[in-house]
Protein backbone atom coordinates (compact mmCIF):
# COMPACT_ATOMS: atom_id res chain seq x y z
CA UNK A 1 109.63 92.11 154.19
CA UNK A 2 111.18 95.43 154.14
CA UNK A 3 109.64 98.54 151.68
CA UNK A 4 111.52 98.44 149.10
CA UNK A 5 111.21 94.65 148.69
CA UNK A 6 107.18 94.97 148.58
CA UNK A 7 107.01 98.00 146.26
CA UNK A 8 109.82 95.97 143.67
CA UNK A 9 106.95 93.06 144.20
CA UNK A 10 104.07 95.38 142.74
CA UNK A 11 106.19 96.73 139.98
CA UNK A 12 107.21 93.48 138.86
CA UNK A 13 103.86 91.58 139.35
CA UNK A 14 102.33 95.11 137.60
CA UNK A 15 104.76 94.68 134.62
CA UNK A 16 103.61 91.35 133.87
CA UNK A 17 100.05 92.05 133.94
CA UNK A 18 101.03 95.43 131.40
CA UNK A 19 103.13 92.76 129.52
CA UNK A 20 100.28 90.16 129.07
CA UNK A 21 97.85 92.95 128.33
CA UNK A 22 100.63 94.11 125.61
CA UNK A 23 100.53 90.67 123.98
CA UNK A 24 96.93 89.94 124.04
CA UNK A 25 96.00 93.49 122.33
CA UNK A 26 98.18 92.52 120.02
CA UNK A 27 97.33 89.22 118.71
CA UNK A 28 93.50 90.21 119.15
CA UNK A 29 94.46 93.10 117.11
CA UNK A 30 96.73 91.34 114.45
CA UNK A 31 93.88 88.38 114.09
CA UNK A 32 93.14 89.46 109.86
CA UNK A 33 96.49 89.21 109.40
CA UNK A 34 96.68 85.84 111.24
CA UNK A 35 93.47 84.60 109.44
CA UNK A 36 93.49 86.39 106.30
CA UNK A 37 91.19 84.14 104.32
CA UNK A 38 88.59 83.57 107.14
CA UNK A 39 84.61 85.20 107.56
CA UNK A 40 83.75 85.81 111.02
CA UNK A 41 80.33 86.67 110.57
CA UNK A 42 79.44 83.95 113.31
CA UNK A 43 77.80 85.67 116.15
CA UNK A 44 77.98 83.16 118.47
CA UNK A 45 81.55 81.81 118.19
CA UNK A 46 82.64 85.30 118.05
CA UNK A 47 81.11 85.53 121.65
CA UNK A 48 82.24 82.18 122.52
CA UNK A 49 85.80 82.97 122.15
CA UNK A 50 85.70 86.23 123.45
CA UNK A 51 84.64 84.79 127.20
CA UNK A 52 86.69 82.17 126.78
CA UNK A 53 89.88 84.80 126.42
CA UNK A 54 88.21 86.93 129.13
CA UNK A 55 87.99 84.14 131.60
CA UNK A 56 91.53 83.19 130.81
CA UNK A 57 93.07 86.36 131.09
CA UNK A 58 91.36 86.75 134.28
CA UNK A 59 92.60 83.50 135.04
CA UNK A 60 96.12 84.62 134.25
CA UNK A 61 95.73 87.84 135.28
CA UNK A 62 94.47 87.29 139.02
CA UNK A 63 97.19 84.69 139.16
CA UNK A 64 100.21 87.18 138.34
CA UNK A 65 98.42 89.72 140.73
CA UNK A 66 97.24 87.28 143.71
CA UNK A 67 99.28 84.06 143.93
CA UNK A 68 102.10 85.63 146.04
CA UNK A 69 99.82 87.82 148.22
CA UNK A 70 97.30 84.43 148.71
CA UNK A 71 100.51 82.68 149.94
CA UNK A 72 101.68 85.27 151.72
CA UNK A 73 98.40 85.29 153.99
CA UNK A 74 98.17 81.72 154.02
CA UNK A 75 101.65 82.04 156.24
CA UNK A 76 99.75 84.87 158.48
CA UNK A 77 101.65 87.89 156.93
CA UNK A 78 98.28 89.86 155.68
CA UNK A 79 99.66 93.48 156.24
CA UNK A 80 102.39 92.69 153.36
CA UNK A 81 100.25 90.67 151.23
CA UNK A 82 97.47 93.39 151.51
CA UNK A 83 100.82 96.13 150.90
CA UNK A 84 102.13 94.28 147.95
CA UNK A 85 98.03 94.10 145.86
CA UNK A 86 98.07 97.43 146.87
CA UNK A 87 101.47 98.31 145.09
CA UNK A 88 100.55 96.36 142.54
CA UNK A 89 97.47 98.67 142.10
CA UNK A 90 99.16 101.33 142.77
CA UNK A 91 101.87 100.80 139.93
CA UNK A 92 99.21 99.18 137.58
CA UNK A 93 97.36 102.49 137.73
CA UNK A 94 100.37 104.51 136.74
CA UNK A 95 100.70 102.31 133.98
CA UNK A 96 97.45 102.99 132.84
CA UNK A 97 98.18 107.35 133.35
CA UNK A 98 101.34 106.62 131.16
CA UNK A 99 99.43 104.58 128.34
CA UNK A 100 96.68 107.37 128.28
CA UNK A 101 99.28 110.07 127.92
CA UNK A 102 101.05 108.72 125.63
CA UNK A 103 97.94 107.75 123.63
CA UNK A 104 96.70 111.44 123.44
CA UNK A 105 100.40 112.68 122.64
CA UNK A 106 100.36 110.17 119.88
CA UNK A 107 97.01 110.98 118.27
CA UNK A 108 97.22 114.39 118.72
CA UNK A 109 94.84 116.18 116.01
């Protein structure tokens, strides 16, 4: 696999992991809204479901990431598999620069 083709790899497997991130903030963060009329004052189904969306987001998560690079070894190629997690990382991390940036920009005192 040339370069190019494993770097593309990372930044697309990279933008779905930002994108899933994206959505799941959002709906954890929109949940009032979503359940206006509810009390969730229960401590341990508050826990509950937050493992349960942590281990399915890892789930997810380590599936967009690692499915391609797993098969990828599977079929002997472990330099590009280990090259595209590592683009993946890479880009994931500059994601993360970008985010912080633009957080501070944004709330700016």
């Amino acid at each position: 696999m040339k370069v190019k083709n494993i770097i593309l790899r990372g930044l697309y497997q990279s933008l779905g992991l930002a994108a899933y991130c994206i959505l799941i903030a959002f709906i954890m963060s929109n949940l009032s809204k979503l359940f206006p009329n509810t009390c969730v004052t229960i401590n341990l189904l508050q826990v509950f479901m937050f493992l349960i969306i942590f281990l399915v987001s890892a789930l997810i998560t380590g599936s967009i990431a690692l499915a391609y690079p797993i098969s990828l070894a599977f079929r002997k190629n472990i330099k590009e598999a280990a090259f595209i997690v590592l683009s993946t990382i890479l880009w994931s991390i500059l994601f993360l620069i970008i985010a912080l940036i633009t957080a501070i920009i944004i709330h700016k005192p």
